[in-house]
PDB file of N, CA and C in Angstrom:
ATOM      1  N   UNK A   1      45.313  34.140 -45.709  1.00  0.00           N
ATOM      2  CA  UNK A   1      45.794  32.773 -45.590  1.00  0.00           C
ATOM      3  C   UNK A   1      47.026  32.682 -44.696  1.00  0.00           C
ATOM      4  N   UNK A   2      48.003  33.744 -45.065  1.00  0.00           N
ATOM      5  CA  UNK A   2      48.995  33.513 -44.113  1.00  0.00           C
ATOM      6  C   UNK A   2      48.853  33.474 -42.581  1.00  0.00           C
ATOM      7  N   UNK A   3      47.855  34.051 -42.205  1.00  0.00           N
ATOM      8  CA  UNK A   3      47.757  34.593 -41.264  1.00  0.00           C
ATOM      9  C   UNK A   3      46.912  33.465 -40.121  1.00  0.00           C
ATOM     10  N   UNK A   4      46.199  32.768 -40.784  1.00  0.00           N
ATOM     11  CA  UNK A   4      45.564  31.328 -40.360  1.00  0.00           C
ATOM     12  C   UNK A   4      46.722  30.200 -40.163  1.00  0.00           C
ATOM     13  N   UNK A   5      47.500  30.252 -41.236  1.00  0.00           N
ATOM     14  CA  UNK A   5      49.013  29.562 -41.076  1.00  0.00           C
ATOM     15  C   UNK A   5      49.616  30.117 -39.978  1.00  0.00           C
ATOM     16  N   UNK A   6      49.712  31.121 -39.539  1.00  0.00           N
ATOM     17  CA  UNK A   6      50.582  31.509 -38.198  1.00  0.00           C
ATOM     18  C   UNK A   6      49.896  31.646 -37.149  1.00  0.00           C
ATOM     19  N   UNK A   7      48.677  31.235 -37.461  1.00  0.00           N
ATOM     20  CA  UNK A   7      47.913  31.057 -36.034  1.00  0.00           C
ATOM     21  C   UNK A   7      47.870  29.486 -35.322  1.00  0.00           C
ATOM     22  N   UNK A   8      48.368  28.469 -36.691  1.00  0.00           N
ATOM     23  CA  UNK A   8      48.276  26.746 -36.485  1.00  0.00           C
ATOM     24  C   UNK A   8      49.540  27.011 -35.704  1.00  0.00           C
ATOM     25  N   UNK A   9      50.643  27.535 -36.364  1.00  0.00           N
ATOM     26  CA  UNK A   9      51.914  27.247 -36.141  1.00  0.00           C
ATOM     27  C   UNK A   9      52.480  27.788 -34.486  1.00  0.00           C
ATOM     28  N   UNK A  10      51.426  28.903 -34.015  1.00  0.00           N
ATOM     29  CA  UNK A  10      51.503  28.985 -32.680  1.00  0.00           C
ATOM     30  C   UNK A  10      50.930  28.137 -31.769  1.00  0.00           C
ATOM     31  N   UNK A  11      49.950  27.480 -32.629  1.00  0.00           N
ATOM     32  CA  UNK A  11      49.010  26.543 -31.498  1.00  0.00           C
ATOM     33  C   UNK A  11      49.614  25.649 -31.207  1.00  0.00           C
ATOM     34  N   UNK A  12      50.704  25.192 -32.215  1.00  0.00           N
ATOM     35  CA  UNK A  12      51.148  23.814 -32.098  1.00  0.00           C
ATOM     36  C   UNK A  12      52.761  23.844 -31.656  1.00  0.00           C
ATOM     37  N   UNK A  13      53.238  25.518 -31.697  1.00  0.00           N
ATOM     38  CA  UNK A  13      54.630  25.230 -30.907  1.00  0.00           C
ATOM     39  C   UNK A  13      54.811  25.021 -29.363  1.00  0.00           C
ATOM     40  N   UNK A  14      55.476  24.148 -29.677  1.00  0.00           N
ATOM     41  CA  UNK A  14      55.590  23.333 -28.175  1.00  0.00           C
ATOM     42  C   UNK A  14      57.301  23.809 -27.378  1.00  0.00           C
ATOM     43  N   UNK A  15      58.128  24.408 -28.321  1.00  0.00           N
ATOM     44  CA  UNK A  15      59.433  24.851 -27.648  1.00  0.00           C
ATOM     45  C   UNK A  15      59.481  25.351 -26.406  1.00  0.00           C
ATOM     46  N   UNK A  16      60.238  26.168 -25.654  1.00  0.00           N
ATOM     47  CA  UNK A  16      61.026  26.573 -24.328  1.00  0.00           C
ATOM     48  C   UNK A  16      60.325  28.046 -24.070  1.00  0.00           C
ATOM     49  N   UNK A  17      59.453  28.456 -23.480  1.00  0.00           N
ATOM     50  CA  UNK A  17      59.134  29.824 -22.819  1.00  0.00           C
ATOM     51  C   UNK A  17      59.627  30.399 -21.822  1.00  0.00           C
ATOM     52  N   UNK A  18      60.364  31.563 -21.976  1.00  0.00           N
ATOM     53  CA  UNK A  18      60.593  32.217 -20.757  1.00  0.00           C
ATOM     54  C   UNK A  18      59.289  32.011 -19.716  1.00  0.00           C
ATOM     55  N   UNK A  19      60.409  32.022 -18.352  1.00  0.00           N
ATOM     56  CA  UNK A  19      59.549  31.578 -16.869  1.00  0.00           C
ATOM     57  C   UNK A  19      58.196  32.477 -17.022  1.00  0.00           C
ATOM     58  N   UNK A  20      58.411  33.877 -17.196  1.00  0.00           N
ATOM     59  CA  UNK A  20      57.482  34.693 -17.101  1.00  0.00           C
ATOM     60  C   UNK A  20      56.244  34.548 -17.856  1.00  0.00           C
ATOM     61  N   UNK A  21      56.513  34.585 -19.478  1.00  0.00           N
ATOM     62  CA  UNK A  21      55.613  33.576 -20.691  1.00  0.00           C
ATOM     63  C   UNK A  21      54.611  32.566 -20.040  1.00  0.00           C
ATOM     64  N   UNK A  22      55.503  31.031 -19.498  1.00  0.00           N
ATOM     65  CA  UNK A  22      55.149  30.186 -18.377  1.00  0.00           C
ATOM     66  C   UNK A  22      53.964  30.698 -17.435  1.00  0.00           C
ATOM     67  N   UNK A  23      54.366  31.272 -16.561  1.00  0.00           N
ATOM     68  CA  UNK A  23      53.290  31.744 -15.737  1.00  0.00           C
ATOM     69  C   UNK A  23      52.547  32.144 -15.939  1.00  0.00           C
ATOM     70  N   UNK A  24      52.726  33.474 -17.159  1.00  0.00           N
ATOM     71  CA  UNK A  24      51.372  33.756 -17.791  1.00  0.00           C
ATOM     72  C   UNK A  24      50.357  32.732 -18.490  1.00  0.00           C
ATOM     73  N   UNK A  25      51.089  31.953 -19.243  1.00  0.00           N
ATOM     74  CA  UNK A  25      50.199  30.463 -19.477  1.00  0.00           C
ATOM     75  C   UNK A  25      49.548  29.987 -19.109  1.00  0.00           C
ATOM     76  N   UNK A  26      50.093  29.711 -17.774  1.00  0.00           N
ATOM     77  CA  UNK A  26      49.297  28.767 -16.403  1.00  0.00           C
ATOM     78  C   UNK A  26      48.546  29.474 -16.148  1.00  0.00           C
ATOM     79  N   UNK A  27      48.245  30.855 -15.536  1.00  0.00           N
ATOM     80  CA  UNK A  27      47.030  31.132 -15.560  1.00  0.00           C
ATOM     81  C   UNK A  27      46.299  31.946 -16.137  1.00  0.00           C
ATOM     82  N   UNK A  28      46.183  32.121 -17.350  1.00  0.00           N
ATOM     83  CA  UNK A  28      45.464  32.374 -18.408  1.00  0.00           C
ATOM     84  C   UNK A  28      44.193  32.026 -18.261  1.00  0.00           C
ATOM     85  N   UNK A  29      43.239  32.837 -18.618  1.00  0.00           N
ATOM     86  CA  UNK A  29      41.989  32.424 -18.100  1.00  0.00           C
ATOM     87  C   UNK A  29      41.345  31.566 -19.276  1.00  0.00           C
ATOM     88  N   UNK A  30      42.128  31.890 -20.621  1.00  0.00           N
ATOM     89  CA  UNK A  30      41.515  30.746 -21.942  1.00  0.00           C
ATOM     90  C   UNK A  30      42.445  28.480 -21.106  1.00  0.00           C
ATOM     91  N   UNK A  31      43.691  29.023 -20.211  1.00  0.00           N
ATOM     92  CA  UNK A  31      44.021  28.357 -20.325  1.00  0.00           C
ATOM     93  C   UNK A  31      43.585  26.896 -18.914  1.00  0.00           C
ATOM     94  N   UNK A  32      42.510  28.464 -18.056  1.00  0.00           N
ATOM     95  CA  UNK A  32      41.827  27.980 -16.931  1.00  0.00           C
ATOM     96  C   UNK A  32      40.845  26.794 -17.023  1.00  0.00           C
ATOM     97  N   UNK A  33      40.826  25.329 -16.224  1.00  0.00           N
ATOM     98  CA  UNK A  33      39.942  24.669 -16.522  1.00  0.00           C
ATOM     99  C   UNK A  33      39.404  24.807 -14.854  1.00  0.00           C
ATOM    100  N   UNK A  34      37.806  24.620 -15.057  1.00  0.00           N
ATOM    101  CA  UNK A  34      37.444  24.694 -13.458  1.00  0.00           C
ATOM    102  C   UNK A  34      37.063  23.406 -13.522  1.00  0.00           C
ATOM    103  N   UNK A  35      36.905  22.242 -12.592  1.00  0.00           N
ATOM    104  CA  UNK A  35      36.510  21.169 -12.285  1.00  0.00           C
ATOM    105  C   UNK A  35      35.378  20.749 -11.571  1.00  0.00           C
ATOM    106  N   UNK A  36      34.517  20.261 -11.864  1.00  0.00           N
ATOM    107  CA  UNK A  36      32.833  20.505 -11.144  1.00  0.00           C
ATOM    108  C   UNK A  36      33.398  19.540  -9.642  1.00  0.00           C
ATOM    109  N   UNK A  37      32.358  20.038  -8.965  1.00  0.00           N
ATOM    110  CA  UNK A  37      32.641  19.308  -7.868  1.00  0.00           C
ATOM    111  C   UNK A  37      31.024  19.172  -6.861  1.00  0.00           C
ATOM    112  N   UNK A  38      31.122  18.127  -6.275  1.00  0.00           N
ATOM    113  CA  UNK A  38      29.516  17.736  -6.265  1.00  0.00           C
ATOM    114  C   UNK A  38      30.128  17.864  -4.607  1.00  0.00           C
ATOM    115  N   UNK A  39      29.075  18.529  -3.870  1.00  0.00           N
ATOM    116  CA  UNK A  39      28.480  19.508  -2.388  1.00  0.00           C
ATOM    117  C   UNK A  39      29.235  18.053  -1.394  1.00  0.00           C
ATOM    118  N   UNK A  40      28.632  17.010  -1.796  1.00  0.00           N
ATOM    119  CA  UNK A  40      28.594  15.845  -0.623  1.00  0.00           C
ATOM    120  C   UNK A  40      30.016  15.124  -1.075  1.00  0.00           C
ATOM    121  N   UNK A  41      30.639  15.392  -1.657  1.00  0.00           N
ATOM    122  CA  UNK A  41      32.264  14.733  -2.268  1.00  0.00           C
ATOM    123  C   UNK A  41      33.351  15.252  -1.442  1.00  0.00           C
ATOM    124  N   UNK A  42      33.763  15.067   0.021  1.00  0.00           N
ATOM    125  CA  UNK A  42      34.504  15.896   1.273  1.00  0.00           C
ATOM    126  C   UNK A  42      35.748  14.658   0.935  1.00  0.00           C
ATOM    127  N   UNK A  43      35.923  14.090  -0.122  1.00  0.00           N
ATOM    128  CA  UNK A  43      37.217  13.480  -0.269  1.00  0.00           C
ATOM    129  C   UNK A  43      38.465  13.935  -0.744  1.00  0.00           C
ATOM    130  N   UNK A  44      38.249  15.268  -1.313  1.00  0.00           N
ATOM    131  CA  UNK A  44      39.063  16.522  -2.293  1.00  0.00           C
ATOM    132  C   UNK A  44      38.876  17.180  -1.444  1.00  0.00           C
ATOM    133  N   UNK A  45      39.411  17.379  -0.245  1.00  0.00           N
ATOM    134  CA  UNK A  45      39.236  18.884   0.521  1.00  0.00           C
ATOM    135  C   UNK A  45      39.633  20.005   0.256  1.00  0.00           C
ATOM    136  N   UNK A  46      40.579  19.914  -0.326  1.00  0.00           N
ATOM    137  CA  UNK A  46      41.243  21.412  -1.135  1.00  0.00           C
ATOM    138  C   UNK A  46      40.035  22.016  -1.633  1.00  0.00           C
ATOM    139  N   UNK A  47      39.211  20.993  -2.390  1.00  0.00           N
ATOM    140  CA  UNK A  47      38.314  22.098  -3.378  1.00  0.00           C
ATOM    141  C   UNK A  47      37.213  22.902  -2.526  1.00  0.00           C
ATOM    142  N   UNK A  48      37.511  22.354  -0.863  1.00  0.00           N
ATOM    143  CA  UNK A  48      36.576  22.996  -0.486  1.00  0.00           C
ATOM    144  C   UNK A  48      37.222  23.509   1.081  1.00  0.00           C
ATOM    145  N   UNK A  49      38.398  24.130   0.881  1.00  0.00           N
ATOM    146  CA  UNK A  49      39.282  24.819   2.134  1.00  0.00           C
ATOM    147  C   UNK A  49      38.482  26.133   1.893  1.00  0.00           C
ATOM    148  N   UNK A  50      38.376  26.527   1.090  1.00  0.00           N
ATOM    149  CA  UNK A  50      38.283  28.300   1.437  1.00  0.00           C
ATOM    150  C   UNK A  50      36.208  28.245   1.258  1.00  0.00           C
ATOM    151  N   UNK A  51      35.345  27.027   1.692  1.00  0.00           N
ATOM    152  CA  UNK A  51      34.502  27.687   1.709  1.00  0.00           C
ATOM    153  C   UNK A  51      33.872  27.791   3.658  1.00  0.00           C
ATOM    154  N   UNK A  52      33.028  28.617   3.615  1.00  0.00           N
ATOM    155  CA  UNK A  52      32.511  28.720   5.034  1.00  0.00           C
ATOM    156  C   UNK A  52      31.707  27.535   5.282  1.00  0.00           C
ATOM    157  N   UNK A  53      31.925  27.070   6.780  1.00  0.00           N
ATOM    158  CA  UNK A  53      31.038  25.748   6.902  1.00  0.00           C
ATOM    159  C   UNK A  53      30.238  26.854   7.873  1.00  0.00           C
ATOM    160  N   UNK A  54      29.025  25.719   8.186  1.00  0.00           N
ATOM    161  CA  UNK A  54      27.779  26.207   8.815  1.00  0.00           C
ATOM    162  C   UNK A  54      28.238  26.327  10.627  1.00  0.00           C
ATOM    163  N   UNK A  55      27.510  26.785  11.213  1.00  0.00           N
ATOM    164  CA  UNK A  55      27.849  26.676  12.475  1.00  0.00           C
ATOM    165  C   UNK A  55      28.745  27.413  13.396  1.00  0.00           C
ATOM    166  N   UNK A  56      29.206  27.193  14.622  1.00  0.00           N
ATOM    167  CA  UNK A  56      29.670  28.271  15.265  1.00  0.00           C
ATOM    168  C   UNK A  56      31.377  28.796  14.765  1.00  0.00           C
ATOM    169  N   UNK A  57      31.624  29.722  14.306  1.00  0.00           N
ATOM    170  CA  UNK A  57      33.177  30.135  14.197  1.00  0.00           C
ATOM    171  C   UNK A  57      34.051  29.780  14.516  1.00  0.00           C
ATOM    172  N   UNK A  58      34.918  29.029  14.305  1.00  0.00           N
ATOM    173  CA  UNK A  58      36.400  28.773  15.399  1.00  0.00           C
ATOM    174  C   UNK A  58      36.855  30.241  15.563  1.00  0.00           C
ATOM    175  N   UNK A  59      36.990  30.416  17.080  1.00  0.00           N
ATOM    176  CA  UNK A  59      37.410  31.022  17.422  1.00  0.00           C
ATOM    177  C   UNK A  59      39.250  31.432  17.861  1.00  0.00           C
ATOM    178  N   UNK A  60      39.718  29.320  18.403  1.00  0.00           N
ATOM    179  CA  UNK A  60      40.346  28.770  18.957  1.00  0.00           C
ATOM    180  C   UNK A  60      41.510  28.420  18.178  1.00  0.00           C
ATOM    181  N   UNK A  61      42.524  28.927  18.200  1.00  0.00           N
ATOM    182  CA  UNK A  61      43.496  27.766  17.303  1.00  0.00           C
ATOM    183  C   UNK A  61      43.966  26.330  17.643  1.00  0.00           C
ATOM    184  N   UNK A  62      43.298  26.451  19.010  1.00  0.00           N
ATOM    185  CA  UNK A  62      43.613  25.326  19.594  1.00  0.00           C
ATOM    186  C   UNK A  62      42.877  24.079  19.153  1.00  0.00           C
ATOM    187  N   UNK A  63      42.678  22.780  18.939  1.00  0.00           N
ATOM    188  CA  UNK A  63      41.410  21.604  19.234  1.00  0.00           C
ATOM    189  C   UNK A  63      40.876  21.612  20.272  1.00  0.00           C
ATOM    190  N   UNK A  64      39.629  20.955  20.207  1.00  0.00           N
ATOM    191  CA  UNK A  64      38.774  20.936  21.250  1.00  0.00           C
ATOM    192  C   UNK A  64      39.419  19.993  22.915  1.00  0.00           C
ATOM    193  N   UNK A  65      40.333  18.979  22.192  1.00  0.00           N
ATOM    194  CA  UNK A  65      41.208  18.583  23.408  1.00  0.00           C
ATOM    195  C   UNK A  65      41.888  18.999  23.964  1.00  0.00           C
ATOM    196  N   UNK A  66      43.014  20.097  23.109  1.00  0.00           N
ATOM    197  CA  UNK A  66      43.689  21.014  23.831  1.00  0.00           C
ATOM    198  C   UNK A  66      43.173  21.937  24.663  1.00  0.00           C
ATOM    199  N   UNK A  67      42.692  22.145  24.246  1.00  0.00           N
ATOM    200  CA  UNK A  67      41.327  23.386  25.515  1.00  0.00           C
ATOM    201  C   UNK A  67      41.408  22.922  26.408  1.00  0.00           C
ATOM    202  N   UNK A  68      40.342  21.925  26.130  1.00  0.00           N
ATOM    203  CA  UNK A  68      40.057  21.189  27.233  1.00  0.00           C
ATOM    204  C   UNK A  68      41.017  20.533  28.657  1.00  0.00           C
ATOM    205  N   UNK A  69      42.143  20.328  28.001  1.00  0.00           N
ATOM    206  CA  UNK A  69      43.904  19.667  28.680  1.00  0.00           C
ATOM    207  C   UNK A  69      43.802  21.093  29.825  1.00  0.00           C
ATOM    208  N   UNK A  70      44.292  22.036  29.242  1.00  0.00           N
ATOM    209  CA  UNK A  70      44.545  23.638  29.542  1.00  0.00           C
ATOM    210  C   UNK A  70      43.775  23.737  30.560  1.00  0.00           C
ATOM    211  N   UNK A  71      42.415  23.591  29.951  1.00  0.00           N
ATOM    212  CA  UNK A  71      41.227  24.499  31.130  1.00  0.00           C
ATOM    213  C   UNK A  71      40.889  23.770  32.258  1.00  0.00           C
ATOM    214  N   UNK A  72      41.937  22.188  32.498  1.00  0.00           N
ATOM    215  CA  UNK A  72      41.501  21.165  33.485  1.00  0.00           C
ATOM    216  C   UNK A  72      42.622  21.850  34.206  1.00  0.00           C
ATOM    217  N   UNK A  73      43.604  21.870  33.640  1.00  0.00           N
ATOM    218  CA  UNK A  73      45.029  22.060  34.678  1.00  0.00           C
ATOM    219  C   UNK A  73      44.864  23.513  35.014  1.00  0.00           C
ATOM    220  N   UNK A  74      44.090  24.694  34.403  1.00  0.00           N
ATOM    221  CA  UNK A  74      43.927  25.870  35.169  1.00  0.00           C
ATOM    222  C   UNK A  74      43.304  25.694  35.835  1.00  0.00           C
ATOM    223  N   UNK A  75      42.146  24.954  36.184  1.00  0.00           N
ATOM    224  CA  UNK A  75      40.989  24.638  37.292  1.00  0.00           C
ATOM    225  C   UNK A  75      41.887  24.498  38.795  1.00  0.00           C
ATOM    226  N   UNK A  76      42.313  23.096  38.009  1.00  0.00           N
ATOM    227  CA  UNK A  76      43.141  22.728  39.335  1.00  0.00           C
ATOM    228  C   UNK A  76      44.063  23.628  40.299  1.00  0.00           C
ATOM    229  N   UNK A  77      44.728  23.933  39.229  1.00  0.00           N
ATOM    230  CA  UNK A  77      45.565  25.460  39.909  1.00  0.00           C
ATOM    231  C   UNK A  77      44.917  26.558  40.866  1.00  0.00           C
ATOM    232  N   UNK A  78      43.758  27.041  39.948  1.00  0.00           N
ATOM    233  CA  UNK A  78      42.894  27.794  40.873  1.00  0.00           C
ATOM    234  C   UNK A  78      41.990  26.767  42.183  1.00  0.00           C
ATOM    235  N   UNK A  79      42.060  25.601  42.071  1.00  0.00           N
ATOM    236  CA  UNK A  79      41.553  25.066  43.127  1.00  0.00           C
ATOM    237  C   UNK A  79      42.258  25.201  44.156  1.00  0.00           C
ATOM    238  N   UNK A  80      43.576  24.756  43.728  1.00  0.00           N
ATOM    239  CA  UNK A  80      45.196  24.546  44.662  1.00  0.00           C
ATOM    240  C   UNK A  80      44.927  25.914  45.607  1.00  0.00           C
ATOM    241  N   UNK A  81      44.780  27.110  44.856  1.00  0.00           N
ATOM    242  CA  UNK A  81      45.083  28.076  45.555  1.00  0.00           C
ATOM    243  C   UNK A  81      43.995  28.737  46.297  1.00  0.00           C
ATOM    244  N   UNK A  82      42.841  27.928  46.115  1.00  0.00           N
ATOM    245  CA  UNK A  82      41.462  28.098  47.041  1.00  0.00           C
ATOM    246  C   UNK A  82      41.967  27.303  48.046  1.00  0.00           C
ATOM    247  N   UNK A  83      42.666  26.241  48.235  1.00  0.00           N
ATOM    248  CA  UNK A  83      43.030  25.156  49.037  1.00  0.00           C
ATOM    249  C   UNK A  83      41.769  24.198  49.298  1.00  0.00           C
ATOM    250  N   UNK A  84      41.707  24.093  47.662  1.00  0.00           N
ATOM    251  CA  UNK A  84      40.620  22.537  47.655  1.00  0.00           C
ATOM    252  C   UNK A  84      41.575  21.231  46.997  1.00  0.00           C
ATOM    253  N   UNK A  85      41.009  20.855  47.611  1.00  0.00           N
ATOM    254  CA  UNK A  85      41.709  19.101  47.517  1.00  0.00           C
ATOM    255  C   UNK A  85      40.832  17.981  46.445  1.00  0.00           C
ATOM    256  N   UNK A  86      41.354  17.701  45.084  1.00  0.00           N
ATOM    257  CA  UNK A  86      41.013  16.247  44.832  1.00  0.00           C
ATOM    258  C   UNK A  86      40.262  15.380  45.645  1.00  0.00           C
ATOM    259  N   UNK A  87      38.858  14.815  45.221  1.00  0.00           N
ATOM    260  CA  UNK A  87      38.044  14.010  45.827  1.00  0.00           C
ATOM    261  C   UNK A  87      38.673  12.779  44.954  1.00  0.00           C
ATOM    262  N   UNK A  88      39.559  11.478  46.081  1.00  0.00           N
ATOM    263  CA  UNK A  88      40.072  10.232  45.180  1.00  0.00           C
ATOM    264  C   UNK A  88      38.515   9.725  44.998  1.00  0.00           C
TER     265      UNK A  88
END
């Protein structure tokens, strides 16, 4: 009996835990809740940062505009120094 009594009396103390206690708490795997999350729901992106999308790799850290900015003004450069000229 006692022993059911000191199992309520932990469930229900709510006082001050050392930080460390704390952390262990938080992620406790009794204390883990997972949250379902439905495939076509891209409004929570967090829940879906670390999975792989389909299709080609980013390779680039750049965006596709930045590239693109870059690889116009290297053109040109290498044109400059072919000594081709802008068609106005």
């Amino acid at each position: 009996m006692p022993a059911v009594v000191g199992a309520a009396v932990r469930l229900m103390y709510d006082g001050a835990l050392s930080a460390p206690a704390r952390a262990r708490q938080l992620v406790s795997p009794k204390s883990l809740r997972i949250m379902a999350k439905e495939q076509t729901d891209r409004t929570t992106l967090d829940l879906f940062a670390n999975e792989r999308r389909p299709g080609r790799p980013k390779t680039n850290p750049l965006s596709r505009d930045e590239q693109l900015r870059i690889n116009k003004r290297n053109q040109l450069k290498r044109d400059k120094v072919r000594g081709l000229k802008r068609v106005s």
